[in-house]
C-alpha atoms as a PDB file:
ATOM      1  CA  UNK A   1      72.102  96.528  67.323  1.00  0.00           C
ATOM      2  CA  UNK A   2      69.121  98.779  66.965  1.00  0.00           C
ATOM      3  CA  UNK A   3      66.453  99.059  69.442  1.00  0.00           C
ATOM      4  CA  UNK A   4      63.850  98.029  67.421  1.00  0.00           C
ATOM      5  CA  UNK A   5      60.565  97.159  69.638  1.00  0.00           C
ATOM      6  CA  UNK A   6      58.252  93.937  67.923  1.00  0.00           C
ATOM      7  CA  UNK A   7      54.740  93.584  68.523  1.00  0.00           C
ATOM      8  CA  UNK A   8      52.094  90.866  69.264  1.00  0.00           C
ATOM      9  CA  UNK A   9      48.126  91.247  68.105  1.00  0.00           C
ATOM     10  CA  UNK A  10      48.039  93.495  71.395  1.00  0.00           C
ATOM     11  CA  UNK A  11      51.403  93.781  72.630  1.00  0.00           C
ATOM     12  CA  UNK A  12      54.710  95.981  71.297  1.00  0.00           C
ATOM     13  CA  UNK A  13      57.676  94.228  73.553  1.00  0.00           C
ATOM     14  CA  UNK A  14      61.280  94.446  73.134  1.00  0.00           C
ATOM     15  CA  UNK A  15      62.190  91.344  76.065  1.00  0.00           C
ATOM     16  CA  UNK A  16      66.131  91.174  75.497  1.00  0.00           C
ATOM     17  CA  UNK A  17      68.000  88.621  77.686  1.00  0.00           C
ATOM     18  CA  UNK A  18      72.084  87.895  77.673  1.00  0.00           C
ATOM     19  CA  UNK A  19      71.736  84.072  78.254  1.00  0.00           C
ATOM     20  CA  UNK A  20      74.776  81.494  79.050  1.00  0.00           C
ATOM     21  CA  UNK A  21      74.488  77.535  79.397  1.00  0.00           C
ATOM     22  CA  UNK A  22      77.607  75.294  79.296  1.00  0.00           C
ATOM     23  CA  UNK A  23      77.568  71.416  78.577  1.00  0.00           C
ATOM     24  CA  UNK A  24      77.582  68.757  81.269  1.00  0.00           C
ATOM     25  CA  UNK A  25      80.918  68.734  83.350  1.00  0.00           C
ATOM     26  CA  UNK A  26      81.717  72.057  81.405  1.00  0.00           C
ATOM     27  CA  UNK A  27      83.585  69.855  79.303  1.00  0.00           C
ATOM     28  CA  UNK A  28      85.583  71.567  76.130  1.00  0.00           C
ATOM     29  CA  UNK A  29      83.998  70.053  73.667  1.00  0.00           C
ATOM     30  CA  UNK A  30      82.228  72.454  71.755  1.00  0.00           C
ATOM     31  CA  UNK A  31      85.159  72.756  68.567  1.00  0.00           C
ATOM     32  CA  UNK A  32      85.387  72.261  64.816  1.00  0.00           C
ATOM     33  CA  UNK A  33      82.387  70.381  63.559  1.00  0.00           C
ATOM     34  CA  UNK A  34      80.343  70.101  66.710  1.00  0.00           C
ATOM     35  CA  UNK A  35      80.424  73.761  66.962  1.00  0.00           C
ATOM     36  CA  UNK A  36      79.151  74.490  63.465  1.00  0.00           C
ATOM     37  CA  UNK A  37      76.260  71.830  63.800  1.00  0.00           C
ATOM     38  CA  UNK A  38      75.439  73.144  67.594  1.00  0.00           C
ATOM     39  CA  UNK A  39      75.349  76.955  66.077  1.00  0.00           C
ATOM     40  CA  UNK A  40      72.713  75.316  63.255  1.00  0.00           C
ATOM     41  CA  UNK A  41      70.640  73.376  65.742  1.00  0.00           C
ATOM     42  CA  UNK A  42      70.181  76.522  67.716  1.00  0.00           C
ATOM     43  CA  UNK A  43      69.570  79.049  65.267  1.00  0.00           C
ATOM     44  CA  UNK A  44      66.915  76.345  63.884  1.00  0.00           C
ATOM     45  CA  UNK A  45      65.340  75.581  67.120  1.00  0.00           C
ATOM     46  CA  UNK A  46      65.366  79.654  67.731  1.00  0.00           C
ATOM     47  CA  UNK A  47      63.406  80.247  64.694  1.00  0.00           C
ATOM     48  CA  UNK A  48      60.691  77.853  65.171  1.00  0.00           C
ATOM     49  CA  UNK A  49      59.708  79.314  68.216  1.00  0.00           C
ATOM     50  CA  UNK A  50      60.024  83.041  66.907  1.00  0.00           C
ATOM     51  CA  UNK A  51      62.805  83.850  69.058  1.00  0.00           C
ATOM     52  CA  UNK A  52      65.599  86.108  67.541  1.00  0.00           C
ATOM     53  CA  UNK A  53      68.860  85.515  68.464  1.00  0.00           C
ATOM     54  CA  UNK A  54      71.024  89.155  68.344  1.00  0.00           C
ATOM     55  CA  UNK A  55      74.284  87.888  68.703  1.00  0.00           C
ATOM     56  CA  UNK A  56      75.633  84.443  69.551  1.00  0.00           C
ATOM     57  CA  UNK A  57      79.069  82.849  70.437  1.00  0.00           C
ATOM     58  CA  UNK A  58      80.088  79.417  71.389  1.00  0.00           C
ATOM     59  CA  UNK A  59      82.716  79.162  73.262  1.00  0.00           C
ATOM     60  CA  UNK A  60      84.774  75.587  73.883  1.00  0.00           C
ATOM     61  CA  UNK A  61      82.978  75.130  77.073  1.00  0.00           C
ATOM     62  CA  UNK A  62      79.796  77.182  77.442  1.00  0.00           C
ATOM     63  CA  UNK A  63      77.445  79.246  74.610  1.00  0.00           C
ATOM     64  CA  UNK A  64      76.599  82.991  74.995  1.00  0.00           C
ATOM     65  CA  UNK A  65      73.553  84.585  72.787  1.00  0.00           C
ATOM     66  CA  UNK A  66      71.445  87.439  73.534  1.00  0.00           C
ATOM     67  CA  UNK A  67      67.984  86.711  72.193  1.00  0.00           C
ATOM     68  CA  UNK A  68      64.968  88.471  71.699  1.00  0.00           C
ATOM     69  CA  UNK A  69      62.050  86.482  73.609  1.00  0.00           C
ATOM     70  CA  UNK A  70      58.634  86.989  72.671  1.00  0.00           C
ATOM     71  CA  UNK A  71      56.577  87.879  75.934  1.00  0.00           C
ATOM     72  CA  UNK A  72      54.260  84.887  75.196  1.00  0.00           C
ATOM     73  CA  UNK A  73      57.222  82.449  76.014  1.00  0.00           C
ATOM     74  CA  UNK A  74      58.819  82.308  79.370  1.00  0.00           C
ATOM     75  CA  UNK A  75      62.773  82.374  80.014  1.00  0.00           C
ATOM     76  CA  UNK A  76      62.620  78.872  82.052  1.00  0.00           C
ATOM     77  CA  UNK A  77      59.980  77.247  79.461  1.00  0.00           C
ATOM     78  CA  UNK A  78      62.240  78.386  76.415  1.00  0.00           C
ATOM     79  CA  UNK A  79      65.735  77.237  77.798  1.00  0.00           C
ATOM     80  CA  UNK A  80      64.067  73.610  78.545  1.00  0.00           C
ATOM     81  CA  UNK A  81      62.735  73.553  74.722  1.00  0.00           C
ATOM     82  CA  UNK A  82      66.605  75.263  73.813  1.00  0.00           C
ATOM     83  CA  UNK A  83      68.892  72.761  75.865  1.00  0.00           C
ATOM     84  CA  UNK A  84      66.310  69.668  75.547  1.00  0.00           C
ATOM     85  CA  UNK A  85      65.692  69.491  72.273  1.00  0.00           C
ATOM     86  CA  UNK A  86      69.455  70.508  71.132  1.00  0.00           C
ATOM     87  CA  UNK A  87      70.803  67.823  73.035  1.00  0.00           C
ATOM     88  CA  UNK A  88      68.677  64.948  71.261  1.00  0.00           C
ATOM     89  CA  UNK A  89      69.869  66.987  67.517  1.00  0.00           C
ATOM     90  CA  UNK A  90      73.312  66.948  68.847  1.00  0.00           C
ATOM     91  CA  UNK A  91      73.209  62.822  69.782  1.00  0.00           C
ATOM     92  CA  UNK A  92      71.417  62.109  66.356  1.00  0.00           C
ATOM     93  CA  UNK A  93      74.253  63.907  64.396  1.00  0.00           C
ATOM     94  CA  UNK A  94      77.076  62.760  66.658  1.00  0.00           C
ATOM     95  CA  UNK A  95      76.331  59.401  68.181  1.00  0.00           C
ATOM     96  CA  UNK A  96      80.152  59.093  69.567  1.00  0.00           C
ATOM     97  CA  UNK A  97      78.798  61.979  72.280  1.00  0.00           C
ATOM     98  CA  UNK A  98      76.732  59.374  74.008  1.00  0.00           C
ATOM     99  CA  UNK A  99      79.338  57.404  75.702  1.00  0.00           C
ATOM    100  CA  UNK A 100      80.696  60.613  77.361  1.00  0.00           C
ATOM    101  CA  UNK A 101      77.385  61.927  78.429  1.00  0.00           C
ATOM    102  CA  UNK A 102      75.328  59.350  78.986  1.00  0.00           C
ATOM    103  CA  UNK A 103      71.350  59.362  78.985  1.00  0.00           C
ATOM    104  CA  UNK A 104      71.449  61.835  76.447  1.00  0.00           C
ATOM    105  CA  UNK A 105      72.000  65.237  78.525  1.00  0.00           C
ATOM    106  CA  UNK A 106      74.558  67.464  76.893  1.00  0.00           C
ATOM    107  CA  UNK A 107      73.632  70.471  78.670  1.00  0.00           C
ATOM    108  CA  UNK A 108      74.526  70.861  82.507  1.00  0.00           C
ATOM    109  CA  UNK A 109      71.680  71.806  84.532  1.00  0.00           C
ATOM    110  CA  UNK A 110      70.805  75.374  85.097  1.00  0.00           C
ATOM    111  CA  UNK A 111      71.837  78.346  82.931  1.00  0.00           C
ATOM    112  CA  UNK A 112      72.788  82.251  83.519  1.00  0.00           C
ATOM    113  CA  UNK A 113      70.149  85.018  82.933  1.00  0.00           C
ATOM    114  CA  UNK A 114      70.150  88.885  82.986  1.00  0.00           C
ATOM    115  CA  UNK A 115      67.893  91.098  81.026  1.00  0.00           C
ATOM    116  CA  UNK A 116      70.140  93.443  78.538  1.00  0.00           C
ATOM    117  CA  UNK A 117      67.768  96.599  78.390  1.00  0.00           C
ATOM    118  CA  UNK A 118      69.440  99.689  77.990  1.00  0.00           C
ATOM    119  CA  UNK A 119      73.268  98.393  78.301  1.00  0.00           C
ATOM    120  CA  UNK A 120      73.313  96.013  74.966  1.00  0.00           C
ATOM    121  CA  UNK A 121      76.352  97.275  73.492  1.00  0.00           C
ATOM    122  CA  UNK A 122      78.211  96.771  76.782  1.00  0.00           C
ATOM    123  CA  UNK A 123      76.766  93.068  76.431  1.00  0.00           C
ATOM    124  CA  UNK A 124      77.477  92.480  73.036  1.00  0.00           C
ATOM    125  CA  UNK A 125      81.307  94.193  72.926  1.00  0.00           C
ATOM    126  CA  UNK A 126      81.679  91.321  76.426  1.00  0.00           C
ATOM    127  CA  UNK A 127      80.589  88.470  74.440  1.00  0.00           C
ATOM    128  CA  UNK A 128      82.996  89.435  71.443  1.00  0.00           C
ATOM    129  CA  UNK A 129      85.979  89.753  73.391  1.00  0.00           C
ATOM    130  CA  UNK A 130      85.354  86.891  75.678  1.00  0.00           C
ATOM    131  CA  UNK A 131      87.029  84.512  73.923  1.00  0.00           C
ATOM    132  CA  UNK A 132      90.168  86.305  73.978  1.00  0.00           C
ATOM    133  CA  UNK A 133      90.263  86.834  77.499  1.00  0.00           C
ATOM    134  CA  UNK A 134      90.084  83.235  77.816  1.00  0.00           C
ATOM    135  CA  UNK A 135      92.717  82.274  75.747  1.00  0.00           C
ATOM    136  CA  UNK A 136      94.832  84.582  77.404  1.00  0.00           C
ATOM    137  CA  UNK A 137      93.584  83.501  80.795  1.00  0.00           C
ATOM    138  CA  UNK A 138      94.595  79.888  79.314  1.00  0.00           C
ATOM    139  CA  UNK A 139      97.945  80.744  78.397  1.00  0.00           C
ATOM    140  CA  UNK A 140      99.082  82.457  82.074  1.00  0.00           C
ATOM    141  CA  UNK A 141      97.624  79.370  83.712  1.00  0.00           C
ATOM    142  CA  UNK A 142      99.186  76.904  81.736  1.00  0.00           C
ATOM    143  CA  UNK A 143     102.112  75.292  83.831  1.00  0.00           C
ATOM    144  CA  UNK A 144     104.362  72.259  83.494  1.00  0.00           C
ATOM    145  CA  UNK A 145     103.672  69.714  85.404  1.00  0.00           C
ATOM    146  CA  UNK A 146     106.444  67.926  87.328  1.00  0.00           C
ATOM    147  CA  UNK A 147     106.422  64.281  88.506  1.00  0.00           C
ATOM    148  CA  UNK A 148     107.227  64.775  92.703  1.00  0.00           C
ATOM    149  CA  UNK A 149     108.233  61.501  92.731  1.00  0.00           C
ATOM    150  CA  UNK A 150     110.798  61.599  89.732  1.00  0.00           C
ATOM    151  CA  UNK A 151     114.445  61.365  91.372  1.00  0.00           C
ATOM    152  CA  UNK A 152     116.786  64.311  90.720  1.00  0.00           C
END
């Protein structure tokens, strides 16, 4: 990722943020086919407000992407337009969401936000190797279950 600095009519910015949002209960659902059509609706919803996204990764229970913000846009204004309108594209394309939502609100409230500036490769080398610390993390946690009640 080069540091490559945009500009406005009177402005040259280079606004980098590492954001992180999960879905309501931080339920696993982001898989297979949701995943693909969540990883659309955001690059889509990204573009039309002129926000680049420098590396993304969804993850079964929250998203991570680094974007580029333009200084014209605020953080808080941009994640309400992000999570709000994603969640409505995400109930059109899969109605069967609704029932385990309810009133349309995919997204949890709140989100994670740090600026990247001069550590992005630090950033970007966490978000790739996330996932695999949370499979492992999965597989050390994952215990059977016994019934205490169950006579011996």
């Amino acid at each position: 990722m080069a540091q490559k600095a945009y500009s406005l009519s009177h402005t040259k910015w280079m606004c980098k943020y590492h954001i992180v949002f999960t879905p309501k209960y931080r339920r696993k659902i982001i898989y297979n086919q949701i995943r693909r059509d969540i990883g659309e609706i955001l690059r889509r919803l990204c573009e039309y407000k002129g926000v680049e996204i420098i590396e993304g990764h969804l993850m079964p229970d929250h998203v991570h992407i680094p974007v580029g913000i333009p200084p014209k846009i605020s953080v808080s204004s941009f994640m309400g337009y992000l999570k709000g309108k994603s969640a409505l594209m995400v109930f059109d394309k899969h109605a069967n969401l609704k029932y385990k939502f309810g009133n349309r609100r995919f997204w949890a409230e709140g989100y994670y936000v740090s600026t990247v500036g001069l550590n992005e490769a630090t950033i970007a080398k966490y978000i790739r190797e996330q996932e695999a610390a949370d499979i492992a993390l999965d597989r050390l946690i994952v215990k059977e279950y016994e019934d205490p009640f169950a006579k011996k």
